[in-house]
C-alpha atoms as a PDB file:
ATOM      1  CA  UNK A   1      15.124  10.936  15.952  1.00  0.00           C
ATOM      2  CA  UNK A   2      14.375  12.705  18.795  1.00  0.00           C
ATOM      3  CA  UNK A   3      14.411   9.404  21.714  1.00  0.00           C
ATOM      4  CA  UNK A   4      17.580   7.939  19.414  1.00  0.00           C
ATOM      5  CA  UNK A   5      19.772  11.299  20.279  1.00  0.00           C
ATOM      6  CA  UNK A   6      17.898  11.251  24.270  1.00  0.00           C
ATOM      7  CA  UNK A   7      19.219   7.819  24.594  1.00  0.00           C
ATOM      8  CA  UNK A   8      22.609   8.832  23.438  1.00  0.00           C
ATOM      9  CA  UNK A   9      22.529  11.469  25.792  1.00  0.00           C
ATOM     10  CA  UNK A  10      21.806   9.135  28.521  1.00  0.00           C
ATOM     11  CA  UNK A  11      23.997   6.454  28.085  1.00  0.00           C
ATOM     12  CA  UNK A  12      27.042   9.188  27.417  1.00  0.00           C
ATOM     13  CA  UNK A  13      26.198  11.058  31.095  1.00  0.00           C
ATOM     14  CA  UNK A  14      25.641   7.472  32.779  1.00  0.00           C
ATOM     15  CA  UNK A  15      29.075   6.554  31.274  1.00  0.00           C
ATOM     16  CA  UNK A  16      30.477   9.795  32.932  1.00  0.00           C
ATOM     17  CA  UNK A  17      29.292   9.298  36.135  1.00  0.00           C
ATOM     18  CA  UNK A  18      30.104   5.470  36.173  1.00  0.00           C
ATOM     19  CA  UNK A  19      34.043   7.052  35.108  1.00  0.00           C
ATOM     20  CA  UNK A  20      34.508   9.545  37.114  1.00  0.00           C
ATOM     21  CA  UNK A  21      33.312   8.484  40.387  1.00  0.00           C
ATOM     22  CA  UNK A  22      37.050   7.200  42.223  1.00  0.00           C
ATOM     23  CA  UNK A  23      37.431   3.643  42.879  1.00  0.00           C
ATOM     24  CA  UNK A  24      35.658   2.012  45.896  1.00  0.00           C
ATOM     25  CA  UNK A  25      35.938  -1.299  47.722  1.00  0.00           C
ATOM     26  CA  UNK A  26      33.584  -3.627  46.931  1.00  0.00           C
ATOM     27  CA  UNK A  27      32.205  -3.254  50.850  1.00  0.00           C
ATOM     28  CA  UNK A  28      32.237   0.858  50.554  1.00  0.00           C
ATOM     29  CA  UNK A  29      28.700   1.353  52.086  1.00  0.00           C
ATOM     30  CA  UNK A  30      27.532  -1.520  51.714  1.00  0.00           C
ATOM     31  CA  UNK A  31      25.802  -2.932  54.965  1.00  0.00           C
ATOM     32  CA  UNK A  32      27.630  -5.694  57.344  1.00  0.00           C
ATOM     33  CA  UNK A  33      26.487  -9.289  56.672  1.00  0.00           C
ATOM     34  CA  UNK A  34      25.233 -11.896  59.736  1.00  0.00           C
ATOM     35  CA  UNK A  35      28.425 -13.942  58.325  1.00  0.00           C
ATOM     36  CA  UNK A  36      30.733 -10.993  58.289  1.00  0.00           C
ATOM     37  CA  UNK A  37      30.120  -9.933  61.526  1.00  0.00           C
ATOM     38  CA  UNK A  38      30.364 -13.516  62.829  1.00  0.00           C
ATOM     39  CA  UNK A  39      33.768 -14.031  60.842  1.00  0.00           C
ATOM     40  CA  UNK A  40      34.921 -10.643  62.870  1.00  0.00           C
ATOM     41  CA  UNK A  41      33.992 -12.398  66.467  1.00  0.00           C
ATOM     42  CA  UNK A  42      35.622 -15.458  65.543  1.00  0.00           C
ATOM     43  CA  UNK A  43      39.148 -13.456  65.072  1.00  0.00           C
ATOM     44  CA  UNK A  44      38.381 -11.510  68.190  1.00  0.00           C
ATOM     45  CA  UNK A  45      38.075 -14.778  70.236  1.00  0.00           C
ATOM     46  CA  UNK A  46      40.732 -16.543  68.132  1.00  0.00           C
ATOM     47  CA  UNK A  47      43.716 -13.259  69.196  1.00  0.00           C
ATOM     48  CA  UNK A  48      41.837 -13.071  72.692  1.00  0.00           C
ATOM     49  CA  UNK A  49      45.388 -13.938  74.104  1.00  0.00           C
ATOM     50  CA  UNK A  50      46.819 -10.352  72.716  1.00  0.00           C
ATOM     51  CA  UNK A  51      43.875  -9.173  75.274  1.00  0.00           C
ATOM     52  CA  UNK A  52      44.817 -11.611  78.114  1.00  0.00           C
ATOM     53  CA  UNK A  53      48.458 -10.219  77.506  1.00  0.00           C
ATOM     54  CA  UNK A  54      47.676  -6.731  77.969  1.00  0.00           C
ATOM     55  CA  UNK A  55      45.909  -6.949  80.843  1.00  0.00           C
ATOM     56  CA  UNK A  56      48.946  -8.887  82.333  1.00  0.00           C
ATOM     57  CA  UNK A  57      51.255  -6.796  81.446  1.00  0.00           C
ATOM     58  CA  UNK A  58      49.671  -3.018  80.191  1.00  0.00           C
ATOM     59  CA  UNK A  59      52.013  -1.055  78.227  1.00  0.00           C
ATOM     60  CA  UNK A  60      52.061   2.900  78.877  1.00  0.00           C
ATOM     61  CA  UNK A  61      51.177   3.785  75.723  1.00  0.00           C
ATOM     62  CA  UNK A  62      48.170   2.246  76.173  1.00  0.00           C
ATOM     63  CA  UNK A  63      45.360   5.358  76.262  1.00  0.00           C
ATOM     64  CA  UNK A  64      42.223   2.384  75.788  1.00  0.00           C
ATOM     65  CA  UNK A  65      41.380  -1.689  76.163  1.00  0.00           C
ATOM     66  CA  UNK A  66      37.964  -2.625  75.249  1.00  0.00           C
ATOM     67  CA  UNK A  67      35.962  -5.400  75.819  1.00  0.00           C
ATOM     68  CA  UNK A  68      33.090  -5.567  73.329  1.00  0.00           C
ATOM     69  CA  UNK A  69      30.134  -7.084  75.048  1.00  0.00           C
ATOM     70  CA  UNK A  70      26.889  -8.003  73.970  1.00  0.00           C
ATOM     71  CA  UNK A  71      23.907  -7.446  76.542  1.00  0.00           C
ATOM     72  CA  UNK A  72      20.811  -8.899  75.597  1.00  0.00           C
ATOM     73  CA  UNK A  73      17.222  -8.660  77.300  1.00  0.00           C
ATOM     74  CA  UNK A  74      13.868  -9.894  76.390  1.00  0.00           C
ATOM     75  CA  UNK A  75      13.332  -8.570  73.010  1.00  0.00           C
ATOM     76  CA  UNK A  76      16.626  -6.972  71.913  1.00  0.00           C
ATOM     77  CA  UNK A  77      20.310  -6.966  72.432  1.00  0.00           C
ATOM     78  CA  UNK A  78      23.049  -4.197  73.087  1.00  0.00           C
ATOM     79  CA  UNK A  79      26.624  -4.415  71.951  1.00  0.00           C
ATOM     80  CA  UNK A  80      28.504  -2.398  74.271  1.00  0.00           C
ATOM     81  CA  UNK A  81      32.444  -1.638  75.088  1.00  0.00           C
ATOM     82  CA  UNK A  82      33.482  -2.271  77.937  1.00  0.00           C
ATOM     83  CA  UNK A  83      36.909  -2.139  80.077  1.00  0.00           C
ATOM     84  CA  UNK A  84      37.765  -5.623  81.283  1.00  0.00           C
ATOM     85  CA  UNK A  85      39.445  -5.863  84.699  1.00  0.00           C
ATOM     86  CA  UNK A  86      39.995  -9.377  85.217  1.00  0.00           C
ATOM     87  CA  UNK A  87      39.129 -13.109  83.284  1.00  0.00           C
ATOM     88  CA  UNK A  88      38.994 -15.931  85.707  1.00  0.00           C
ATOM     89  CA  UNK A  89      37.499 -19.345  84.206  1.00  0.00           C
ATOM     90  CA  UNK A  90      35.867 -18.008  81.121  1.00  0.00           C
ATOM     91  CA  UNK A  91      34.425 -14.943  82.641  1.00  0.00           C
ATOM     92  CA  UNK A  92      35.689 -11.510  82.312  1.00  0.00           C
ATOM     93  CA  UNK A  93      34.666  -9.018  85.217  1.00  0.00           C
ATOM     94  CA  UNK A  94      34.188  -5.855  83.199  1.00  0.00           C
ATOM     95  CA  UNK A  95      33.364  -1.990  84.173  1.00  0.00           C
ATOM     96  CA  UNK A  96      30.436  -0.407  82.553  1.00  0.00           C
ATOM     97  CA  UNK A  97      31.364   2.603  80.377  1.00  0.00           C
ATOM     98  CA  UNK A  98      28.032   3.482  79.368  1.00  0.00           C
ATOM     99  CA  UNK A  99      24.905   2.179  80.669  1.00  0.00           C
ATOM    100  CA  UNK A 100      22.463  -0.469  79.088  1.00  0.00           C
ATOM    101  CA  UNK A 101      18.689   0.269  78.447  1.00  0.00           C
ATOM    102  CA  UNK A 102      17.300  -3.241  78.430  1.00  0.00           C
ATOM    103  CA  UNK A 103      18.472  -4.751  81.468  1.00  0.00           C
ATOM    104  CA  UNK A 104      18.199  -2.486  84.954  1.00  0.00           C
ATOM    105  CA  UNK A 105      21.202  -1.599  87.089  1.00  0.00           C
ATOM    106  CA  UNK A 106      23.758  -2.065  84.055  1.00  0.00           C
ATOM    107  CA  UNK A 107      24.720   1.670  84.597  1.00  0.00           C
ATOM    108  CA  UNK A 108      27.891   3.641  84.452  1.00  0.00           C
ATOM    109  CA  UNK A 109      30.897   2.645  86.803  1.00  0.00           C
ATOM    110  CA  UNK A 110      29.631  -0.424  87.554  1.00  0.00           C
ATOM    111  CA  UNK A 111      31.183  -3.899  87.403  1.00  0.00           C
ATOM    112  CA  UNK A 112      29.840  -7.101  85.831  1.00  0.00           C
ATOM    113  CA  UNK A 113      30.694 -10.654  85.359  1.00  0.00           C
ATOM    114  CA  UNK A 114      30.136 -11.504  81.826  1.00  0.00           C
ATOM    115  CA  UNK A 115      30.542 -15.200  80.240  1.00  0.00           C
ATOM    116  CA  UNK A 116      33.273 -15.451  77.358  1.00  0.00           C
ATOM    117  CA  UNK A 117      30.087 -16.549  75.026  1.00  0.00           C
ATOM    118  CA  UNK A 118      28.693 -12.780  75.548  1.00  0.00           C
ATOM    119  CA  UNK A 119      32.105 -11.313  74.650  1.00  0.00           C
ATOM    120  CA  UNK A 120      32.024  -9.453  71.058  1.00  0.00           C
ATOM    121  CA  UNK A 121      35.210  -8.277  70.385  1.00  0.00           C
ATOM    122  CA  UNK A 122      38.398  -6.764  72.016  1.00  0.00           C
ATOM    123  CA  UNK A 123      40.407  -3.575  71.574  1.00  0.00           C
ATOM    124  CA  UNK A 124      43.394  -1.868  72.523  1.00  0.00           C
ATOM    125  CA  UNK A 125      44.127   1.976  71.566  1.00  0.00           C
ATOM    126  CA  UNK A 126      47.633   3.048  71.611  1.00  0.00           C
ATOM    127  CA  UNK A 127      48.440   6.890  72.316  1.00  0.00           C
ATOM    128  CA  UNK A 128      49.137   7.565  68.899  1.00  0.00           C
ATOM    129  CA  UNK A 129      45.956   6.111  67.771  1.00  0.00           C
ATOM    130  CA  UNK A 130      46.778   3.202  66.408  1.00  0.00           C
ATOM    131  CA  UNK A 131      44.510   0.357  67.105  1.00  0.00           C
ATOM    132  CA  UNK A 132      44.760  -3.159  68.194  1.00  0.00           C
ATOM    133  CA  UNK A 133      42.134  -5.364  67.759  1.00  0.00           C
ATOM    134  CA  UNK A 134      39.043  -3.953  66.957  1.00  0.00           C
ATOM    135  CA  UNK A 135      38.511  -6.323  64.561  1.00  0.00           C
ATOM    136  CA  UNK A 136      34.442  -5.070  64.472  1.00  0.00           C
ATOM    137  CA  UNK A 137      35.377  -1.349  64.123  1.00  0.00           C
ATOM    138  CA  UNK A 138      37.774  -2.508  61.197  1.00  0.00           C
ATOM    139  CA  UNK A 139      34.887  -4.450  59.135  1.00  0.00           C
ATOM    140  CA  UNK A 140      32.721  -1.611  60.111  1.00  0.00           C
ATOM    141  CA  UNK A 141      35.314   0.782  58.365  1.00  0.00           C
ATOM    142  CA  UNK A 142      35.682  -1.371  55.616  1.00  0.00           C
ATOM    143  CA  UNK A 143      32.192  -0.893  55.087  1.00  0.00           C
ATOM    144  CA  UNK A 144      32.176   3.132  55.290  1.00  0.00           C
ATOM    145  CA  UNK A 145      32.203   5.160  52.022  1.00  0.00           C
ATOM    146  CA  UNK A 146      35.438   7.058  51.629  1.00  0.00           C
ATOM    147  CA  UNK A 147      33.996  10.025  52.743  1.00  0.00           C
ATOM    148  CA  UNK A 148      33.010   8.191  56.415  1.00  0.00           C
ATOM    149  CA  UNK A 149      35.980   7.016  56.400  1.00  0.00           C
ATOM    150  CA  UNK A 150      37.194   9.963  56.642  1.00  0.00           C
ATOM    151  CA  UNK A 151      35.089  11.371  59.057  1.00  0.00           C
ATOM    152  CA  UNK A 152      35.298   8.618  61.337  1.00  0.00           C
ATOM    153  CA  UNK A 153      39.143   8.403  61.385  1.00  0.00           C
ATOM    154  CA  UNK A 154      38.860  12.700  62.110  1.00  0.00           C
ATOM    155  CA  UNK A 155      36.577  11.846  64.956  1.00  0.00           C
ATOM    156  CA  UNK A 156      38.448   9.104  66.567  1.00  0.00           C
ATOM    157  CA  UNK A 157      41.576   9.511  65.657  1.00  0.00           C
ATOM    158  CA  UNK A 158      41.986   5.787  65.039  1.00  0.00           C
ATOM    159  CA  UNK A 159      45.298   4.518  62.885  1.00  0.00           C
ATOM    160  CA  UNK A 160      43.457   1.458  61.030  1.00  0.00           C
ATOM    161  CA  UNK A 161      46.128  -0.473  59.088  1.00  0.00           C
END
């Protein structure tokens, strides 16, 4: 009688918590595939001429544009943003916002030529927040429980539509 009326109880607070919890995407913190992540560079490259177009032509209300950039070394990579300054022939000349740990001299302030094959993703922050592009940071958000979601948007200030 007794492990008939503990089941019970189980299955009835399971059943809560399955019912109350709010509705979540199907990606809400769940980790970013190899295929997902691949799908996301292939619509960065494929809108690169939003990029190309910005950097022609810069709007004022422009605050960031990003060049995602993937740095790799011996044993391990580092995706990076970047600010591009020029594309000539399938090489962007980018500056260095933050510095790279696996390959010397990669530091702060300084400028690289990086093939079009190393390029992740691009991004363009208006004043107001809103984001262009980006199209990493948006699966990455798509992958964020609601509460990160939160928190990330309060940190950045991002407008992700």
């Amino acid at each position: 009688m007794y492990k008939s009326v503990q089941l019970k109880i189980l299955l009835v607070v399971c059943l809560l918590l399955v019912t109350s919890c709010g509705s979540r995407s199907s990606l809400s913190g769940t980790p970013v595939t190899d295929e997902q992540f691949d799908a996301a560079v292939a619509q960065a490259h494929d809108t690169l001429n939003n990029l190309f177009q910005a950097l022609l032509s810069p709007k004022s209300s422009y605050s960031f544009v990003g060049l995602k950039v993937r740095f790799t070394g011996r044993e391990a990579s580092e995706d990076i943003w970047t600010e591009p300054v020029a594309y000539f022939e399938g090489d962007f000349t980018i500056k260095m916002i933050d510095g790279v740990t696996i390959k010397p001299g990669l530091n702060t302030g300084r400028y690289v030529v990086v093939p079009m094959d190393d390029v992740l993703d691009w991004v363009i922050i208006e004043d107001d927040g809103t984001l262009i592009g980006g199209f990493t940071i948006r699966l990455t958000y798509d992958h964020m429980t609601p509460e990160e979601k939160v928190e990330f948007i309060r940190v950045t200030g991002y407008k992700i539509e």
